[in-house]
Protein backbone atom coordinates (compact mmCIF):
# COMPACT_ATOMS: atom_id res chain seq x y z
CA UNK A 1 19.06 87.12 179.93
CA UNK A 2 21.49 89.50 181.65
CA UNK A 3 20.32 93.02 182.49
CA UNK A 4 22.60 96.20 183.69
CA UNK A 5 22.08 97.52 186.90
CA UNK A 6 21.32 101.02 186.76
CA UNK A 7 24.27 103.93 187.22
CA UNK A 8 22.27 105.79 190.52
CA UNK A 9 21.57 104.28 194.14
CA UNK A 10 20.57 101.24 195.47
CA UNK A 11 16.86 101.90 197.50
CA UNK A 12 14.48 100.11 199.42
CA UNK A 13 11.24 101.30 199.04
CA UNK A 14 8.49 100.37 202.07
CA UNK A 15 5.09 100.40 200.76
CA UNK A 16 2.17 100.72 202.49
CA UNK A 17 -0.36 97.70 202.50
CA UNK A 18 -3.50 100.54 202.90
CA UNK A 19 -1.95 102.46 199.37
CA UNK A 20 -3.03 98.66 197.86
CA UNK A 21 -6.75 99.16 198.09
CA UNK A 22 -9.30 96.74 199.32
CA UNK A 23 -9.53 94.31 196.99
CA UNK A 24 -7.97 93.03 194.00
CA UNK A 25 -9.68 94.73 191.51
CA UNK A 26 -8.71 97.90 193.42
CA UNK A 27 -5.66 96.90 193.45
CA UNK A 28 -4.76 96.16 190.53
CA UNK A 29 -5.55 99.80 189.17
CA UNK A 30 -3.92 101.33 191.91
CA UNK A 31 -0.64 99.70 191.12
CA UNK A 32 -0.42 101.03 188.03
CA UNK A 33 -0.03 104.70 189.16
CA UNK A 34 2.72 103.03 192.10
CA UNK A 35 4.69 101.45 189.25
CA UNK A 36 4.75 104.82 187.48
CA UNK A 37 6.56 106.44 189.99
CA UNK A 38 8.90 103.68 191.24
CA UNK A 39 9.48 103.36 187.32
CA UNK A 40 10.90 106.71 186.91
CA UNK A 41 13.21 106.13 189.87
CA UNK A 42 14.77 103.37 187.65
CA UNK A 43 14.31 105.49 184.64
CA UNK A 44 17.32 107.87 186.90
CA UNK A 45 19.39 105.31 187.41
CA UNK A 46 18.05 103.90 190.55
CA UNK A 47 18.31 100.27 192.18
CA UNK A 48 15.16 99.00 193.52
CA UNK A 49 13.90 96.98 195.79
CA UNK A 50 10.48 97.11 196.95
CA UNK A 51 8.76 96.01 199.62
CA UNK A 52 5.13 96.45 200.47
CA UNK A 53 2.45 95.98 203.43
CA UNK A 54 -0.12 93.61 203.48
CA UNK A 55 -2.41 94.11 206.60
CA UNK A 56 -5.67 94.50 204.74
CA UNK A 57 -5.19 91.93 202.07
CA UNK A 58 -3.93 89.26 204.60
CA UNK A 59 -6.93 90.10 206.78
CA UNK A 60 -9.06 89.66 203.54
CA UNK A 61 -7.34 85.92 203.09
CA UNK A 62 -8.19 84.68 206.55
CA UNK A 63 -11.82 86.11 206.66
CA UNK A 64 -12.19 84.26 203.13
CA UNK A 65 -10.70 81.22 204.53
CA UNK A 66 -12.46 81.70 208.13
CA UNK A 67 -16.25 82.06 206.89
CA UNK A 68 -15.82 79.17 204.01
CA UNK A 69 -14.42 76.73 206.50
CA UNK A 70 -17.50 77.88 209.15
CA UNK A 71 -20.16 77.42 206.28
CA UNK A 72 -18.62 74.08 204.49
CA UNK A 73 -16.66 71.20 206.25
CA UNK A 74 -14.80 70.82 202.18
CA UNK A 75 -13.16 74.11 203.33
CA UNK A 76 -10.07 73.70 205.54
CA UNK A 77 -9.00 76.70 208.17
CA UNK A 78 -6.36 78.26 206.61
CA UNK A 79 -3.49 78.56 208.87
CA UNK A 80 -2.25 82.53 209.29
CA UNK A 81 1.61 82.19 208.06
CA UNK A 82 0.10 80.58 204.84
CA UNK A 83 -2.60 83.53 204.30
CA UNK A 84 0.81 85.77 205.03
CA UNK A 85 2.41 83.55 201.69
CA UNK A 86 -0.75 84.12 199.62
CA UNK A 87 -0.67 87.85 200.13
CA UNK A 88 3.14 87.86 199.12
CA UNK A 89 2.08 86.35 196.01
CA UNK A 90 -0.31 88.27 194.87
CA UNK A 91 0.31 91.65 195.96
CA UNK A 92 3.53 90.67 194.49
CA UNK A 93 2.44 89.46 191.27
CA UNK A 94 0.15 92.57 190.76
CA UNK A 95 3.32 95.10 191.65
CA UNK A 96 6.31 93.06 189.39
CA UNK A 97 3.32 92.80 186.56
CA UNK A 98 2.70 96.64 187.02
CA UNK A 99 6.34 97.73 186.85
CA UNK A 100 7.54 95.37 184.06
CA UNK A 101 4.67 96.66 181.85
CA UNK A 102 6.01 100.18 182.37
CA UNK A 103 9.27 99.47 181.75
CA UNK A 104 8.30 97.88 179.04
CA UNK A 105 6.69 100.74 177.62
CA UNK A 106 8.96 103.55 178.23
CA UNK A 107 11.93 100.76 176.82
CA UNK A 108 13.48 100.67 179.91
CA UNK A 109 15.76 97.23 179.72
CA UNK A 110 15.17 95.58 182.85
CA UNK A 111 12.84 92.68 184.32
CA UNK A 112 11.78 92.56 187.79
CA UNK A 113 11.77 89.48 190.11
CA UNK A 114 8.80 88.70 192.89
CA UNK A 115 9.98 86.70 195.96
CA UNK A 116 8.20 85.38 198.41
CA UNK A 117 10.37 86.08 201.77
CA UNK A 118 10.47 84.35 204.90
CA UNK A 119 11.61 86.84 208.24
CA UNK A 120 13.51 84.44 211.11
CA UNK A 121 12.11 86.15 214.70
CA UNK A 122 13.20 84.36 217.86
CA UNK A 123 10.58 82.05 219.57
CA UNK A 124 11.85 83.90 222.64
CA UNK A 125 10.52 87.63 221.49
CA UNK A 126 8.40 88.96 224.32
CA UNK A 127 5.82 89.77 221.64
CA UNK A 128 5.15 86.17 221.71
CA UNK A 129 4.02 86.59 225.52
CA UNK A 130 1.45 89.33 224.27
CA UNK A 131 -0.16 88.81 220.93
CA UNK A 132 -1.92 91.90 220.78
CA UNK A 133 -2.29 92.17 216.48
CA UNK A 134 -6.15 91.41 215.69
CA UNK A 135 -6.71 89.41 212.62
CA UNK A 136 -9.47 87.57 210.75
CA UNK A 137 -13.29 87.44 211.03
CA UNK A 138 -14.99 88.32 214.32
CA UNK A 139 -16.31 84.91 215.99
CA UNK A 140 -18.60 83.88 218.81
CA UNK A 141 -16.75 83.39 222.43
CA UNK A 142 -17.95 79.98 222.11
CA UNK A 143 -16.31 79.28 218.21
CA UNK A 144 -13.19 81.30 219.40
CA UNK A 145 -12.88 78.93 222.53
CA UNK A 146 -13.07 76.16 219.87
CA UNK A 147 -11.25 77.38 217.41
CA UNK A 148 -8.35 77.81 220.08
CA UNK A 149 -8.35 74.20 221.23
CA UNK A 150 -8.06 72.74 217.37
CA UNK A 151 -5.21 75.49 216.72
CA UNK A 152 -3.71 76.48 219.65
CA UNK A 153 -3.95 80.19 218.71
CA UNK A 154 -5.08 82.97 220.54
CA UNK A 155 -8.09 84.90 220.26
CA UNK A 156 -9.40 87.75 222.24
CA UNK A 157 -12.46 89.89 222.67
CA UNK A 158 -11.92 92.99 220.19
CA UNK A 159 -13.77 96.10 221.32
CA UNK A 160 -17.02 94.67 221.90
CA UNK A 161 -17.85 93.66 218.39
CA UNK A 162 -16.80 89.79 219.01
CA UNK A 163 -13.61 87.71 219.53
CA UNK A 164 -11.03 87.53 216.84
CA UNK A 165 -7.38 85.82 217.04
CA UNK A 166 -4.34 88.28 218.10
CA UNK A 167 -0.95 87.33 216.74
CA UNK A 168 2.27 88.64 218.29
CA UNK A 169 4.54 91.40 216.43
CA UNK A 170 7.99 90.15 216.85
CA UNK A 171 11.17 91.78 215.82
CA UNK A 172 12.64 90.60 212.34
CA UNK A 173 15.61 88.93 212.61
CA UNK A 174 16.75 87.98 209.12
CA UNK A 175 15.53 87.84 206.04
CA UNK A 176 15.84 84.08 205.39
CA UNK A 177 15.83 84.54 201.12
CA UNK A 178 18.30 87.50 201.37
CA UNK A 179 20.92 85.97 199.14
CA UNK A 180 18.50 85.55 196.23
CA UNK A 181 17.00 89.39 196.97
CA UNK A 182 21.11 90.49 196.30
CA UNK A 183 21.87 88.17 193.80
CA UNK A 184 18.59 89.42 192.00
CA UNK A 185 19.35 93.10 192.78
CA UNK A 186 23.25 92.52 191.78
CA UNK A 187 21.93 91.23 188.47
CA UNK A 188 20.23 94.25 187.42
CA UNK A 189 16.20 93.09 188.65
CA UNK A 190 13.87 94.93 190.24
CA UNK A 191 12.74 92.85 193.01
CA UNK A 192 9.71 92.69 195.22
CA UNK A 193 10.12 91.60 198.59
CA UNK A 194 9.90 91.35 202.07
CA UNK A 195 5.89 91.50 201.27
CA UNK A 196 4.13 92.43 204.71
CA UNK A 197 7.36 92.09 207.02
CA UNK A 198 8.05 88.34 205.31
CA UNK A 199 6.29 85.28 206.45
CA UNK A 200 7.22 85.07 210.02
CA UNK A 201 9.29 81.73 211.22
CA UNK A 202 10.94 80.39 214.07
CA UNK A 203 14.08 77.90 213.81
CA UNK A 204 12.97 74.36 215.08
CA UNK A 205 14.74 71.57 215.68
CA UNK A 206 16.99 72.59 212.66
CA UNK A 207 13.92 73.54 210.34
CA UNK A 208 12.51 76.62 209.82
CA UNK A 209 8.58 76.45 210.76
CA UNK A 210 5.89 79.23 210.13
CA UNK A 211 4.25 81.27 213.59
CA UNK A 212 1.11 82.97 213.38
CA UNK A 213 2.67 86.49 213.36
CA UNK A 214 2.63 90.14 211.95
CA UNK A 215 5.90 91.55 211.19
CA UNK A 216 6.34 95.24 211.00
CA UNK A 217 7.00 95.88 207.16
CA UNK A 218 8.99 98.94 207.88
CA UNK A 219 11.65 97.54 210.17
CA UNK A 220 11.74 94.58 207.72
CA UNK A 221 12.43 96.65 204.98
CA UNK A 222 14.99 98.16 207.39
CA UNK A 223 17.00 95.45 208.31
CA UNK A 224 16.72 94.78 204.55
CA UNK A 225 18.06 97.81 203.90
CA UNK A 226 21.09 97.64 206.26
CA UNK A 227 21.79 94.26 205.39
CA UNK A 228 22.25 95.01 201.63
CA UNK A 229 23.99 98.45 202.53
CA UNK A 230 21.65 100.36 200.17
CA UNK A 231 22.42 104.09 199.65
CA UNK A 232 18.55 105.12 201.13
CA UNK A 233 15.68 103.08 203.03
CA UNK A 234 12.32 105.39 201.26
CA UNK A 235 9.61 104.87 203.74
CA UNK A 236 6.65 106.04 201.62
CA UNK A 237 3.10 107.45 203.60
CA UNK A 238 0.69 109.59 203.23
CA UNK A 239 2.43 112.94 203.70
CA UNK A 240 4.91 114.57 201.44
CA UNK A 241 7.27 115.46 205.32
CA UNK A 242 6.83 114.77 208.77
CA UNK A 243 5.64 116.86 211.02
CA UNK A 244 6.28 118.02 214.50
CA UNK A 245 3.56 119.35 216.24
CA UNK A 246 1.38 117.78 213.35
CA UNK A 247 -2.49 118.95 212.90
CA UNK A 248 -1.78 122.04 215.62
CA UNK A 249 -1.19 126.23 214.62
CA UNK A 250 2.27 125.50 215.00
CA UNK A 251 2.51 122.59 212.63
CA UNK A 252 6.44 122.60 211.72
CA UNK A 253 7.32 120.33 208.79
CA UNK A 254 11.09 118.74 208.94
CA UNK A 255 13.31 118.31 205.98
CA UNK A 256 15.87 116.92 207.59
CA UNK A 257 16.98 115.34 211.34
CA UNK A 258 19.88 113.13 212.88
CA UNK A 259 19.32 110.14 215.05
CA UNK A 260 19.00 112.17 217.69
CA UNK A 261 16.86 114.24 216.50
CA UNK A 262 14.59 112.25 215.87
CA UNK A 263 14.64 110.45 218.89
CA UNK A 264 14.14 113.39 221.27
CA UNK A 265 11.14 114.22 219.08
CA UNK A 266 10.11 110.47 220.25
CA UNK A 267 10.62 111.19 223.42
CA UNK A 268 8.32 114.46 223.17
CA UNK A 269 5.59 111.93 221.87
CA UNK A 270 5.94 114.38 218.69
CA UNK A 271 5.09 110.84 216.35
CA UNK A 272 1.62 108.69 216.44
CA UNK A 273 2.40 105.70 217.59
CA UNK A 274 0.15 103.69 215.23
CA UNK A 275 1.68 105.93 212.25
CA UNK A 276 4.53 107.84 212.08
CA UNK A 277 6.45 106.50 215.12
CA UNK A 278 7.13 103.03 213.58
CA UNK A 279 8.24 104.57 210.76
CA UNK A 280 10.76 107.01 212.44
CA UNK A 281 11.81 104.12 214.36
CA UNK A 282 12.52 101.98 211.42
CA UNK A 283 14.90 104.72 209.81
CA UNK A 284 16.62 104.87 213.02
CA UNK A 285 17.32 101.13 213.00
CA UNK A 286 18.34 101.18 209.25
CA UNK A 287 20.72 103.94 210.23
CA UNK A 288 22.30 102.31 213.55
CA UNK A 289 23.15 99.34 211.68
CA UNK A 290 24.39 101.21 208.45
CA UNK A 291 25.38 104.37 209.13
CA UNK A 292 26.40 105.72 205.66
CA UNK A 293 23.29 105.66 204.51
CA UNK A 294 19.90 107.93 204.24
CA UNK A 295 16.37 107.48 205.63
CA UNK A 296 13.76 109.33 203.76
CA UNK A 297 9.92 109.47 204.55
CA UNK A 298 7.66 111.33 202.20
CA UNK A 299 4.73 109.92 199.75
CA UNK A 300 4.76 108.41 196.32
CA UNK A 301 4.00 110.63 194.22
CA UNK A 302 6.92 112.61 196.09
CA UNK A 303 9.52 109.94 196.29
CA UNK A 304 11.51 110.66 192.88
CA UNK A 305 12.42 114.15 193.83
CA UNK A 306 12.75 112.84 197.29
CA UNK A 307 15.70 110.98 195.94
CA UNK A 308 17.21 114.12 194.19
CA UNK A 309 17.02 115.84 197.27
CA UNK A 310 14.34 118.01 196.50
CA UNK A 311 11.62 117.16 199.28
CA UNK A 312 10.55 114.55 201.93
CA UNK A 313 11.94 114.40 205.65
CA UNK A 314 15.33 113.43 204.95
CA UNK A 315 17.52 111.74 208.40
CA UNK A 316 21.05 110.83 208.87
CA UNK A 317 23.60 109.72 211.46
CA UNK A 318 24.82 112.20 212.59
């Protein structure tokens, strides 16, 4: 069946894998409050792709997969880029499944289309030199030592409270299903992807081949973004702006900042790295590589009159 693209822009919306809840009942509730706002984007007009993070529910997958296998030889160790798959598809499943059912009901013509992505990195990334991303259970030195030798992973001693493997955060390359995400978008879908930065994989001999990895999700949906020269990359958190000076007397909220800008509030340290900072960063990357479009952070239930201008942290080229 063909559908008609909507009349308004073409956006990328980043999730956030923490906005997903903590399990799948959670979930599953949650996303129906998600899909009401990213629903009356398209209701405007708007092209959509979304993308999503996956840090808790991925962690969930391996812990799942890491106590069974301990407690039952039936069980097999799950290896990490296939827990990254899993967590596409069901995080996936629950958002396309949320946002067809309100289109549906507010007889909006459109389907929507859940892919599970693969992101090329280079085997040469010096994140590979220095996993540092903690994932799965906790373990024993002694099953971490052995759980290294049958895998050849790498696990380290988190924070006191056991060892755990640590996978490297390497930059995203390309989006190895892009043609299918355009194709879908060109055809008038909604489509889901790029689920927690894309499956990570390295080219091999010719092949592409899974890495235990964590891509960023925001510079994935960047280069996602720039790649499909969308109108806006909507990076959507916790706050309705961003903040210099944030949680001080002399909070300042910003509505709107260049490149560079932005990047001598970097150099200030004005952005957490574990929170903001990645996400300014990823708007500056969308915006180096396409430079005619728009970066806008704000929340969800802000993001439709983000679009029309009305509020958010807006930043441009120039």
């Amino acid at each position: 069946m063909a559908y008609e693209k909507g009349s308004g822009k073409s956006v990328v919306i980043a999730l956030g894998g923490n906005a997903l809840g903590n399990n799948a009942e959670e979930q599953l509730e949650l996303v129906q409050n998600t899909a009401t706002h990213i629903v009356e984007m398209i209701a405007e007009g708007t092209n959509v792709i979304v993308s999503h993070g996956n840090g808790p529910q991925v962690g969930m997958i391996n812990n799942a997969f890491d106590i069974a296998a301990a407690n039952s030889d039936k069980v097999p160790v799950m290896p990490f880029p296939e827990c990254g798959a899993m967590s596409q598809g069901y995080i996936g499943y629950h958002l396309s499944q949320a946002i067809l059912n309100e289109l549906r009901r507010r007889g909006i013509r459109r389907s929507t289309a859940a892919v599970v992505t693969e992101t090329l990195v280079d085997a040469d990334d010096p994140a590979f030199q220095d996993p540092t991303k903690p994932v799965g259970a906790f373990l024993t030195e002694e099953e971490a030592k052995k759980r290294a030798e049958e895998t050849g992973c790498v696990f380290k001693e988190d924070a006191g409270r056991g060892w755990r493997m640590v996978v490297a955060s390497p930059k995203p390359v390309r989006l190895v299903e892009f043609d299918a995400v355009q194709d879908l978008m060109n055809a008038g879908y909604v489509v889901v992807a790029g689920g927690g930065g894309g499956v990570p994989v390295i080219e091999k001999d010719g092949a592409y081949v899974g890495v235990p990895a964590v891509i960023d999700k925001d510079r994935s949906s960047a280069k996602m973004a720039s790649d499909y020269k969308a109108d806006m990359l909507v990076i959507l958190t916790a706050v309705e702006k961003v903040a210099i000076n944030f949680g001080k007397p002399d909070q300042e909220n910003i509505s709107h900042m260049t490149i560079a800008e932005a990047q001598e509030y970097i150099k200030q340290g004005q952005f957490a790295p574990g929170s903001m900072l990645p996400k300014v960063e990823a708007c500056i990357e969308y915006l180096e590589a396409y430079p005619a479009g728009k970066a806008l952070i704000t929340s969800l239930e802000c993001a439709a009159a983000g679009l029309r201008g009305e509020t958010g942290t807006v930043i441009t080229a120039n």
